[in-house]
Protein backbone atom coordinates (compact mmCIF):
# COMPACT_ATOMS: atom_id res chain seq x y z
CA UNK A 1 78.28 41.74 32.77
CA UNK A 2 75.25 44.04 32.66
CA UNK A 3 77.06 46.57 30.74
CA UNK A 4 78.35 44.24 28.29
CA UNK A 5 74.54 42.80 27.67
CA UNK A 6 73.55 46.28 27.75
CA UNK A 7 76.01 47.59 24.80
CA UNK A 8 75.00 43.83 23.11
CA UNK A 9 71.18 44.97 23.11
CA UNK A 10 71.94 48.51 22.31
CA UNK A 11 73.89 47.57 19.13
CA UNK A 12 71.34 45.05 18.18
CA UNK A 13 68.58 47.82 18.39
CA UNK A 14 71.29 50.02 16.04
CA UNK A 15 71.66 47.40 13.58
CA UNK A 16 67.90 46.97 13.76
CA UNK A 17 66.91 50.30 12.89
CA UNK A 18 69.24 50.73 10.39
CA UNK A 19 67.64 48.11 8.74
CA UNK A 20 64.38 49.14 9.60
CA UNK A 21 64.94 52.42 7.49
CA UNK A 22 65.31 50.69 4.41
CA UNK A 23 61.85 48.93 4.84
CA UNK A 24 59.55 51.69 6.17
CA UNK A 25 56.05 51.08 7.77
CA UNK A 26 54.10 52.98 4.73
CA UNK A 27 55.12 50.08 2.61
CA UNK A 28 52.50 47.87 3.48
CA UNK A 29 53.30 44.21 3.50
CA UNK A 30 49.70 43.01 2.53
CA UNK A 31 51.43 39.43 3.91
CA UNK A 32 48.08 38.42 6.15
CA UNK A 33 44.96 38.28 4.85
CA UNK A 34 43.06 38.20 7.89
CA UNK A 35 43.49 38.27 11.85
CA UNK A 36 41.49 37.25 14.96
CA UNK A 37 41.33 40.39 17.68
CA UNK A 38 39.10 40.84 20.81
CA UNK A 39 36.37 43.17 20.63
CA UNK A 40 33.41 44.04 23.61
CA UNK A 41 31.34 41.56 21.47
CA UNK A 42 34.23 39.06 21.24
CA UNK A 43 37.15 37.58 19.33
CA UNK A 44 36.46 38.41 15.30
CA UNK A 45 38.00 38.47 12.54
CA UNK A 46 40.38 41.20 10.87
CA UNK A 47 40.14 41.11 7.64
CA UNK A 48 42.83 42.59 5.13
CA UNK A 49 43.98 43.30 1.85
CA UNK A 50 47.00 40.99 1.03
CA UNK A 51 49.06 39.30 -1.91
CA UNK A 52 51.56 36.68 -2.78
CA UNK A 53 55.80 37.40 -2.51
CA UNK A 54 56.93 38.73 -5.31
CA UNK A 55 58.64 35.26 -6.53
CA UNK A 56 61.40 34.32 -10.09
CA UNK A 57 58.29 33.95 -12.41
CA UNK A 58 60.41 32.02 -15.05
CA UNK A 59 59.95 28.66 -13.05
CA UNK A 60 56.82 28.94 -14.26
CA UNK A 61 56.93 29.48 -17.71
CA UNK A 62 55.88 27.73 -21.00
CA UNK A 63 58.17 29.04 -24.28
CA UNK A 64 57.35 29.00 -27.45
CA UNK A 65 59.29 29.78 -30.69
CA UNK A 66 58.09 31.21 -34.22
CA UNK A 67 59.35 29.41 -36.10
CA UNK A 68 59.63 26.22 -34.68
CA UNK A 69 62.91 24.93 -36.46
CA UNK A 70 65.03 28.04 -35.67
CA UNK A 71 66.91 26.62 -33.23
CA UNK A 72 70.11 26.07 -34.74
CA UNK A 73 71.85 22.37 -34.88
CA UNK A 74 69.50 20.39 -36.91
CA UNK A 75 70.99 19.93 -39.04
CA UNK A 76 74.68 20.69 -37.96
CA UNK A 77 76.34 23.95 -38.66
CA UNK A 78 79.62 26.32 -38.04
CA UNK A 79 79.06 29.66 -36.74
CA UNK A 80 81.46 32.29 -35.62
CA UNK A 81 83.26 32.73 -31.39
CA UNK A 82 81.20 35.52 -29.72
CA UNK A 83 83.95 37.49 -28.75
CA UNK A 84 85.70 37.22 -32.15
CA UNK A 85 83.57 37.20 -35.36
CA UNK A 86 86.16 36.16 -37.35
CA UNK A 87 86.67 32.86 -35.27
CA UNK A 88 84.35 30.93 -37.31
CA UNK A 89 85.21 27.31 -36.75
CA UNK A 90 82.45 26.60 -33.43
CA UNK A 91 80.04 23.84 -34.01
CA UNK A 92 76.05 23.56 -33.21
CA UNK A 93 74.62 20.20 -33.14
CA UNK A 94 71.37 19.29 -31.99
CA UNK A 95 72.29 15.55 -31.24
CA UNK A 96 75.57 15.83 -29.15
CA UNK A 97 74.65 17.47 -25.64
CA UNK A 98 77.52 19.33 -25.73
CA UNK A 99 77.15 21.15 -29.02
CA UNK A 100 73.24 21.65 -28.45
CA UNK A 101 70.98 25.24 -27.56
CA UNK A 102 67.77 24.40 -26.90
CA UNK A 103 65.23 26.90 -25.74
CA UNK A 104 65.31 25.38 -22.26
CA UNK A 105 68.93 26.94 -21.72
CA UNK A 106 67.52 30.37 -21.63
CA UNK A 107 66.17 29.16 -18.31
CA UNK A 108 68.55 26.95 -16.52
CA UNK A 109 70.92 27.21 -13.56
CA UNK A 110 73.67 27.85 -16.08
CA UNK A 111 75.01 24.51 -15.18
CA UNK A 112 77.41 24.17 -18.16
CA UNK A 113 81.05 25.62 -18.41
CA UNK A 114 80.92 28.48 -19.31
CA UNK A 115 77.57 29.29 -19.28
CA UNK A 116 74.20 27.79 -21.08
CA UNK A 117 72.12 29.43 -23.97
CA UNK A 118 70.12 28.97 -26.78
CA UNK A 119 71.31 29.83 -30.19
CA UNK A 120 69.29 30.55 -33.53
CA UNK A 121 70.45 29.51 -36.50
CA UNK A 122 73.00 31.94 -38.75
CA UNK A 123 71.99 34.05 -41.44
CA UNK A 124 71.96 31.57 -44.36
CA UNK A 125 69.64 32.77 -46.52
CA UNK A 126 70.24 36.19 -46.29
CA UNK A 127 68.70 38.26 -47.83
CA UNK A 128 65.73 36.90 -46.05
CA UNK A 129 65.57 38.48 -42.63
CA UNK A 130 66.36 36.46 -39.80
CA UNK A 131 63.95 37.37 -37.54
CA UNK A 132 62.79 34.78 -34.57
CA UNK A 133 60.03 35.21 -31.55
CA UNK A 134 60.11 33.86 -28.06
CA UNK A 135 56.51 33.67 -26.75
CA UNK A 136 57.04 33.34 -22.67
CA UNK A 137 53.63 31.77 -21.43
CA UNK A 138 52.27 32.01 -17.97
CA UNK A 139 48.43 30.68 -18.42
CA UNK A 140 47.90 33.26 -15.14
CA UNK A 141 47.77 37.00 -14.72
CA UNK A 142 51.55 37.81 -13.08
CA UNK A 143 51.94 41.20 -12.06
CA UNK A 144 55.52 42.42 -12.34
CA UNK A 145 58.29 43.36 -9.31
CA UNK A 146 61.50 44.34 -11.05
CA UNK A 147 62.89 44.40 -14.53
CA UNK A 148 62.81 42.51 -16.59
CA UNK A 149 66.15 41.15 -17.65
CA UNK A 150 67.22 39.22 -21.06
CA UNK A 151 70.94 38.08 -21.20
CA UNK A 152 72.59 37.66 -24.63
CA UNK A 153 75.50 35.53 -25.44
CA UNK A 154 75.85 36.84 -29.18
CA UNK A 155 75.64 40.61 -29.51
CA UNK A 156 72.19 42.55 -28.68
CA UNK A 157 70.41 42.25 -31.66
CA UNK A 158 70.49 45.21 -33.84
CA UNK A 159 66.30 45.70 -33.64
CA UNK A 160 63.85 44.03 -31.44
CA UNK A 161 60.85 44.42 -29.67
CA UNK A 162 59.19 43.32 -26.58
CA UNK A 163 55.49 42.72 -26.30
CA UNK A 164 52.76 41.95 -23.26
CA UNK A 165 49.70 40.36 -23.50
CA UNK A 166 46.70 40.82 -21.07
CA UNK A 167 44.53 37.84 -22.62
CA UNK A 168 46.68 34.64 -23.18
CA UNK A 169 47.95 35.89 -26.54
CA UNK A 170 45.11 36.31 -28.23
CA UNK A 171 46.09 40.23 -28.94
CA UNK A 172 49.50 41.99 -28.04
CA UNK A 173 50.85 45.78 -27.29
CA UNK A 174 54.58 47.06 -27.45
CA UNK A 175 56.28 47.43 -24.23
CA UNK A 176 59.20 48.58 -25.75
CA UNK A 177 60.94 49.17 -28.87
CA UNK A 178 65.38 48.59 -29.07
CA UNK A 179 67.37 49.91 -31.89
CA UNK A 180 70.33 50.97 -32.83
CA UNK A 181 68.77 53.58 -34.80
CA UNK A 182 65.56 54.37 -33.86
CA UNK A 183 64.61 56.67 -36.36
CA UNK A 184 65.25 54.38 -39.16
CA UNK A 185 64.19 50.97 -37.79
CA UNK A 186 60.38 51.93 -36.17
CA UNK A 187 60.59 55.93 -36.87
CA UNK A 188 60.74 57.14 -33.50
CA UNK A 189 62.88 59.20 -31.82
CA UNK A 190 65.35 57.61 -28.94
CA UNK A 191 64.49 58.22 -25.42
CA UNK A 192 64.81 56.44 -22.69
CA UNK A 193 63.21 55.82 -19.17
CA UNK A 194 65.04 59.05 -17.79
CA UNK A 195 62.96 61.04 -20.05
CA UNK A 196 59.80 59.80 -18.67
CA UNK A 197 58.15 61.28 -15.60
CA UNK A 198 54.90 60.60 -14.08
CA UNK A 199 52.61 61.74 -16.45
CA UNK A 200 54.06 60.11 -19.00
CA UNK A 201 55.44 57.20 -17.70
CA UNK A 202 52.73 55.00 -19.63
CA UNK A 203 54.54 56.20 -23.09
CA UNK A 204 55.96 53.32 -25.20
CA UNK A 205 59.88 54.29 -26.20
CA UNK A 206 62.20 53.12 -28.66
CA UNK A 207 65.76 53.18 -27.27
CA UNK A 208 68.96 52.44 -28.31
CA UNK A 209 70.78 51.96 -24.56
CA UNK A 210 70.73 48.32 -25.19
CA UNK A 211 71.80 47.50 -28.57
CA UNK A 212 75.44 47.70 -29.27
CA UNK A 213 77.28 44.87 -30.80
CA UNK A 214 79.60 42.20 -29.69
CA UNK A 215 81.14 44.51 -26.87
CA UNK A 216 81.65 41.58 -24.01
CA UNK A 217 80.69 44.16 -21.60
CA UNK A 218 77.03 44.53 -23.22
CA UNK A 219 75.13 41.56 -23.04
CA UNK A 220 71.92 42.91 -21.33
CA UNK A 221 68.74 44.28 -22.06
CA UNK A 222 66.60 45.90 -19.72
CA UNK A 223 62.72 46.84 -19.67
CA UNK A 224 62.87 49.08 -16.14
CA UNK A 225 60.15 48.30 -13.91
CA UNK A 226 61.51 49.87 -11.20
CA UNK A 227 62.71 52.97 -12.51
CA UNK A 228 59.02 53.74 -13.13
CA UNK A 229 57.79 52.78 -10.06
CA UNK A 230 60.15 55.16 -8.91
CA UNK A 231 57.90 58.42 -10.61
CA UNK A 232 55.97 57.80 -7.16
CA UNK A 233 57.83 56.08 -5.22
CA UNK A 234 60.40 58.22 -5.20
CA UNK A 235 64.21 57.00 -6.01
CA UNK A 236 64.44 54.95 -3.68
CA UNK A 237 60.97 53.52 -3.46
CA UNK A 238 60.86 54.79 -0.07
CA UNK A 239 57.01 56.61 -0.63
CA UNK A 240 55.20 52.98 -1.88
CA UNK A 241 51.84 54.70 -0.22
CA UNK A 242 52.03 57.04 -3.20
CA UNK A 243 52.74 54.36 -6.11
CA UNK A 244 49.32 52.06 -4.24
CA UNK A 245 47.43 54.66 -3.87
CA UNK A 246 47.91 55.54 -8.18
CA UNK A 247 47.71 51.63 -8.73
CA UNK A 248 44.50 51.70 -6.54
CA UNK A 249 42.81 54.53 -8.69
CA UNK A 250 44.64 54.36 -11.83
CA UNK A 251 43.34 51.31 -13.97
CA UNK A 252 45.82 52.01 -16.73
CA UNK A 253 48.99 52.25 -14.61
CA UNK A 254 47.86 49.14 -12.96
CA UNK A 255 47.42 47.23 -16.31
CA UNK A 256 50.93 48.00 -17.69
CA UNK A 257 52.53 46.38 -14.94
CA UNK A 258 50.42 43.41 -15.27
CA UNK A 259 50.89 40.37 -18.30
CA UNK A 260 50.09 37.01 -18.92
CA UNK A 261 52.47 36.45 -21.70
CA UNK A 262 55.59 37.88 -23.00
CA UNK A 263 56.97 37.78 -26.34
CA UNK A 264 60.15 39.24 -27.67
CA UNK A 265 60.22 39.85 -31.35
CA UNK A 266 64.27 39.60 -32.29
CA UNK A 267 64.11 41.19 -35.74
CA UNK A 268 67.76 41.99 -37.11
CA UNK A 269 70.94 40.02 -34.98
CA UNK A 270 73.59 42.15 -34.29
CA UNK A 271 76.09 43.11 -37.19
CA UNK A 272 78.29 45.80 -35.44
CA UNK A 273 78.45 47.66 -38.74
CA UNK A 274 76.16 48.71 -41.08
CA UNK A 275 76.19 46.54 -43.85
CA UNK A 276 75.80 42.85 -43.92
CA UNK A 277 78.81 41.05 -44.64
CA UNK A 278 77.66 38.33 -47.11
CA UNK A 279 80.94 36.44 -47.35
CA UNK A 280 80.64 35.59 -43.32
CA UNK A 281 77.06 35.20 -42.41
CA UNK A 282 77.85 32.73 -39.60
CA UNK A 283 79.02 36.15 -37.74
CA UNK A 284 74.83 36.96 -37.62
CA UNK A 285 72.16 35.00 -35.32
CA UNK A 286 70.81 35.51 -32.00
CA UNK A 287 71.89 33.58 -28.19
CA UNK A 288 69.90 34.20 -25.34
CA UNK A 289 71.70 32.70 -22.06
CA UNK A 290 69.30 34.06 -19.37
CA UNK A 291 65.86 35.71 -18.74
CA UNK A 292 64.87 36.79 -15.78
CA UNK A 293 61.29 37.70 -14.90
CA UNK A 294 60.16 38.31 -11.31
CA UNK A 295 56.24 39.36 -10.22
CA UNK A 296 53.52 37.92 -8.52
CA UNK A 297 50.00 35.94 -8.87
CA UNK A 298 47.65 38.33 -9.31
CA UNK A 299 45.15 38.02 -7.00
CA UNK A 300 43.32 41.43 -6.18
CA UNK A 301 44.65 41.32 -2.41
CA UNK A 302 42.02 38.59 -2.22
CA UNK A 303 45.37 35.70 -1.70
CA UNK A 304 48.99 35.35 0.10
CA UNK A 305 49.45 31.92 -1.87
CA UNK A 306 49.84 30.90 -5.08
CA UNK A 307 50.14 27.14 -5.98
CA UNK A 308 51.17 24.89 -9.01
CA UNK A 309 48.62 22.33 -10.03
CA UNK A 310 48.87 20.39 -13.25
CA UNK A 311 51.35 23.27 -14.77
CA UNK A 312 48.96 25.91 -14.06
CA UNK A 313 48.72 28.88 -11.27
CA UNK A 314 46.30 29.37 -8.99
CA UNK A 315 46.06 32.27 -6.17
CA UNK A 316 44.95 30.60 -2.94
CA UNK A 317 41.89 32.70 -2.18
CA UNK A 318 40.92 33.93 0.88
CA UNK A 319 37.83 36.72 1.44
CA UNK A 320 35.14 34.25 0.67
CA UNK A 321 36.92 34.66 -3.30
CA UNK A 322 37.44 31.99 -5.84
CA UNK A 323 39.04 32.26 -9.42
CA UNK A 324 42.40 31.26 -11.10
CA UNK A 325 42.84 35.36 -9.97
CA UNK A 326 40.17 35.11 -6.77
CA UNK A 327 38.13 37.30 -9.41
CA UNK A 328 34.51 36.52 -8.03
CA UNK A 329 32.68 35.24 -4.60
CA UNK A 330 32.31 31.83 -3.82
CA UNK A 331 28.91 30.67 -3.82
CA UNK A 332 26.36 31.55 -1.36
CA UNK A 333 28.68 34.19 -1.00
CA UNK A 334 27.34 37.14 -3.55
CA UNK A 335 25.47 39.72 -0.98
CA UNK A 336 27.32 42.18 -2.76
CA UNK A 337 29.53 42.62 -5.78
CA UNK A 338 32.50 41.55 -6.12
CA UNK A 339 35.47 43.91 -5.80
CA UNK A 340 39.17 43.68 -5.66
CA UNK A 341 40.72 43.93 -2.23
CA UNK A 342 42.44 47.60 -1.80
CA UNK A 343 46.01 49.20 -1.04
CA UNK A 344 44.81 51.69 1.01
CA UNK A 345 44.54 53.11 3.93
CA UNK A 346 48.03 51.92 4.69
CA UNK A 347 48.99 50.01 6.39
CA UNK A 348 46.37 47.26 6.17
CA UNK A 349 44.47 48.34 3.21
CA UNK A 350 40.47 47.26 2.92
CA UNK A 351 39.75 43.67 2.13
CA UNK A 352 36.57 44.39 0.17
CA UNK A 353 35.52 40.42 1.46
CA UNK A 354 32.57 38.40 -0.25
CA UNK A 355 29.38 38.58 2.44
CA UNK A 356 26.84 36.25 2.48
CA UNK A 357 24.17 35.89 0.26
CA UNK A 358 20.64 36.49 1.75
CA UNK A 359 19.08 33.21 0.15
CA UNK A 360 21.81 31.37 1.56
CA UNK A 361 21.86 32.51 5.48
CA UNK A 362 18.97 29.97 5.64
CA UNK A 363 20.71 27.37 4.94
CA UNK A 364 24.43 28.40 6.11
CA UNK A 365 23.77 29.25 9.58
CA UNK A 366 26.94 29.14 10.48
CA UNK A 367 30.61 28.87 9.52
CA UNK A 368 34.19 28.97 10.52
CA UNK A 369 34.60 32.21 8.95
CA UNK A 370 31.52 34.91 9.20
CA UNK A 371 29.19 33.24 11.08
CA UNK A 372 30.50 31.59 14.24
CA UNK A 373 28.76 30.80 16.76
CA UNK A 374 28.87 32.91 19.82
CA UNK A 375 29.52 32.12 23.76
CA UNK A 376 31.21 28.88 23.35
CA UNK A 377 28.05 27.35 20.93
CA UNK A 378 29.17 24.97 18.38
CA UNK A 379 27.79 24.91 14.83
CA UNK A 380 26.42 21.75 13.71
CA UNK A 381 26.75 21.15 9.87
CA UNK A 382 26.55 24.64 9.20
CA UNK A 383 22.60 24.67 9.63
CA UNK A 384 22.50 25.49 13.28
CA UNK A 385 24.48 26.37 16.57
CA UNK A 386 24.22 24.51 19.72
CA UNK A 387 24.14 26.99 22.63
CA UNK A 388 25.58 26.49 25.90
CA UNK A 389 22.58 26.46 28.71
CA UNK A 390 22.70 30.29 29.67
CA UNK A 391 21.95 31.41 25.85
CA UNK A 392 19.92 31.17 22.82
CA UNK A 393 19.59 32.82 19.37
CA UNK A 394 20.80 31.88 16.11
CA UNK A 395 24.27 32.32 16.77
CA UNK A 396 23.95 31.39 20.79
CA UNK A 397 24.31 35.22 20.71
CA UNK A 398 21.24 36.49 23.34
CA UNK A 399 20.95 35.20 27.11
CA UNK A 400 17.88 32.80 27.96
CA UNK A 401 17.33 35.16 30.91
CA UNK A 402 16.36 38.31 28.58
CA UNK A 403 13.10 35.98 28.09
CA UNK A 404 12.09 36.17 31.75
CA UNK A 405 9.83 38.96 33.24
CA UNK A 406 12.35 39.37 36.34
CA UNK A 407 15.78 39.91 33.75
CA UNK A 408 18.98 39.08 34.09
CA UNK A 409 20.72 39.44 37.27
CA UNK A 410 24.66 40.60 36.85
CA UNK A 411 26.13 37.13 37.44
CA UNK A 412 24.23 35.74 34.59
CA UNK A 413 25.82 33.77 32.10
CA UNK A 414 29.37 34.79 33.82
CA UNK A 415 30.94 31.46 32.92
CA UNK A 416 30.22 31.65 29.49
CA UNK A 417 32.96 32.55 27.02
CA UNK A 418 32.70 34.38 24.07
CA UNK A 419 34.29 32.44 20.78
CA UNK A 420 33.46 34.59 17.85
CA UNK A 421 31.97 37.73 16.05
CA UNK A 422 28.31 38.79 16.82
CA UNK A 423 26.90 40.02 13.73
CA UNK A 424 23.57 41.53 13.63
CA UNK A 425 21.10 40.35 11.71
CA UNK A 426 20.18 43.32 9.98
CA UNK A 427 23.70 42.77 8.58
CA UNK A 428 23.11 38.87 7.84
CA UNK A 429 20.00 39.66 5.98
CA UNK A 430 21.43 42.75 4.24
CA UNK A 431 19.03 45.28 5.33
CA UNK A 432 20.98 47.87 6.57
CA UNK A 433 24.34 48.99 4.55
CA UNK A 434 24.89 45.66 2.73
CA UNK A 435 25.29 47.48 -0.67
CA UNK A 436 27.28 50.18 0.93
CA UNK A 437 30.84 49.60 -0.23
């Protein structure tokens, strides 16, 4: 029986480890923001940097299309079977359920036979380009995770471009330009992500991996977050102390991973050939049947939560922070400047927390977070601590006996229990190293 348990713990500690090897400990979880441990002076807080899960970021989203009426079906029309362009006999109707591609299908569960999507109209009035954008709204600053993912259900268009905004849309920069030729639709040369490395892994690319035609095997487009994380990661994202520690220092690299809107600019459908065929322009528009965006709140490693309130995002802040983003100190709360929490030192990272303000320690004696009181004192209303008999101070932090000429004898204030971090005052009131950071 022992050996049997035995060999049942030792291939549990196998299967364990294996596992373990994929997740390393230089990764950094940053999935606490703060701890109690026991110090000489008491039980205190821990305080780390830390951020929300990565989470599917398209639950979240507002869409928008330009323009408006592009969505084909009102009023009815024929267009042509994906996987035959000559098959031209399908139907589009906005007012039958069955027949109808709203925008919302780019998002669903895919709860339809075969699968869901929204559809464009066809090229009617060529010569006019049909060109449509999809504006994908957060109202929050996401940082992204993984790829980002767009699933077509006609071909890949023929050109397009994807876009980020930092500032709700009020400006945008390429992320990436797809062709099928490159050279003639935004004069660049192709590359793609392979022919990046780390100093120039910022570089905006035109590429034409993703834009073939109807093929049924080549329905995706990808924008590779990974793949550049990878540059210091390593190929297997194994080294994520080297990728926080450029994040941490490198504003730049940190900024392209971050959006608060998306847009992608679909500016020529898919033809498969080179010319337009003008006697079967129900072969050309665009169907989207999936995007997939996964990230996180940003939060500056002030937050672990992110909540939904009234369609919007907030980070949960922790670190005496507050902010959509916990992007300044709460009040009474400003004895230093703000700062965003910090990847590094691994594994823990610095929490860079709001202190204190000196005008308020007057008045905010003490607190659940900073200021407990000390050896079992309880704080009344924040504006003072009631000490147990054997001690006094502000925070209950000195013994009464320290007062008396004879001192304290070695059994004094033995049954008193220490509940919380003594902080000096000199660190309260900011004279010594409170603008030290």
């Amino acid at each position: 029986m022992y050996l049997s348990r035995f060999l049942s713990l030792h291939a549990l500690w196998v299967t364990v480890s294996s596992v373990m090897q994929h997740y390393p400990s230089v990764w950094g979880h940053y999935d606490v923001c703060k701890t109690q441990i026991y110090t000489e002076e008491g039980k205190i807080w821990d305080y780390m940097a830390c951020q929300p899960e990565a989470r599917d970021m398209i639950k979240y989203v507002k869409v928008t299309l330009d323009p408006p009426d592009i969505t084909c079906g009102d009023p009815p029309e024929t267009f042509c079977a994906m996987g035959n362009p000559y098959m031209c006999n399908n139907e589009c109707d906005a007012t039958t359920n069955e027949l109808a591609h709203p925008p919302e299908l780019m998002f669903d569960l895919e709860g339809r036979h075969p699968s869901t999507f929204w559809q464009s109209t066809t090229w009617k009035d060529y010569p006019k380009p049909l060109q449509v954008n999809i504006t994908l709204s957060w109202n929050k600053t996401i940082e992204l995770t993984d790829n980002i993912v767009i699933t077509f259900e006609s071909g890949r268009p023929d050109q397009m471009i994807l876009e980020k905004s930092l500032d709700y849309g009020r400006t945008w920069q390429p992320y990436q330009y797809y062709a099928t030729d490159c050279l003639d639709a935004f004069h660049m040369d192709p590359k793609s992500v392979k022919d990046l490395s780390q100093h120039t892994v910022l570089e905006i690319i035109c590429t034409e991996e993703y834009s073939t035609g109807y093929m049924t095997n080549s329905k995706i487009i990808h924008f590779e977050i990974k793949d550049r994380f990878a540059f210091f990661a390593g190929p297997r994202l194994h080294n994520m102390a080297s990728l926080y520690g450029q994040l941490d220092t490198t504003k730049k690299l940190r900024d392209f991973f971050t959006i608060t809107d998306l847009r992608i600019r679909l500016l020529r459908p898919a033809t498969g050939e080179i010319y337009v065929d003008e006697q079967h322009l129900a072969r050309y528009f665009y169907a989207i049947s999936d995007i997939r965006v996964y990230g996180r709140c940003k939060c500056n490693l002030h937050a672990t939560g992110c909540k939904e309130e009234n369609k919007k995002l907030f980070c949960e802040c922790e670190h005496n922070t507050t902010g959509p983003d916990c992007g300044k100190c709460k009040k009474n709360y400003q004895g230093r400047p703000w700062s965003p929490g910090s990847y590094l030192p691994i594994p823990k990272g610095t929490a860079n927390i709001c202190i204190p303000s000196i005008s308020s320690i007057g008045t905010n004696v003490c607190d659940k977070e900073l200021l407990q009181c000390q050896n079992g004192g309880t704080c009344l209303k924040n504006m003072r601590c009631q000490c147990p008999p054997a001690y006094t101070g502000i925070l209950c932090e000195k013994l009464k006996c320290e007062r008396d000429p004879g001192g304290c004898s070695q059994n004094s204030g033995n049954m008193a229990v220490s509940h919380g971090p003594l902080l000096p005052l000199t660190a309260l009131l900011g004279v010594t190293g409170l603008f030290i950071f």
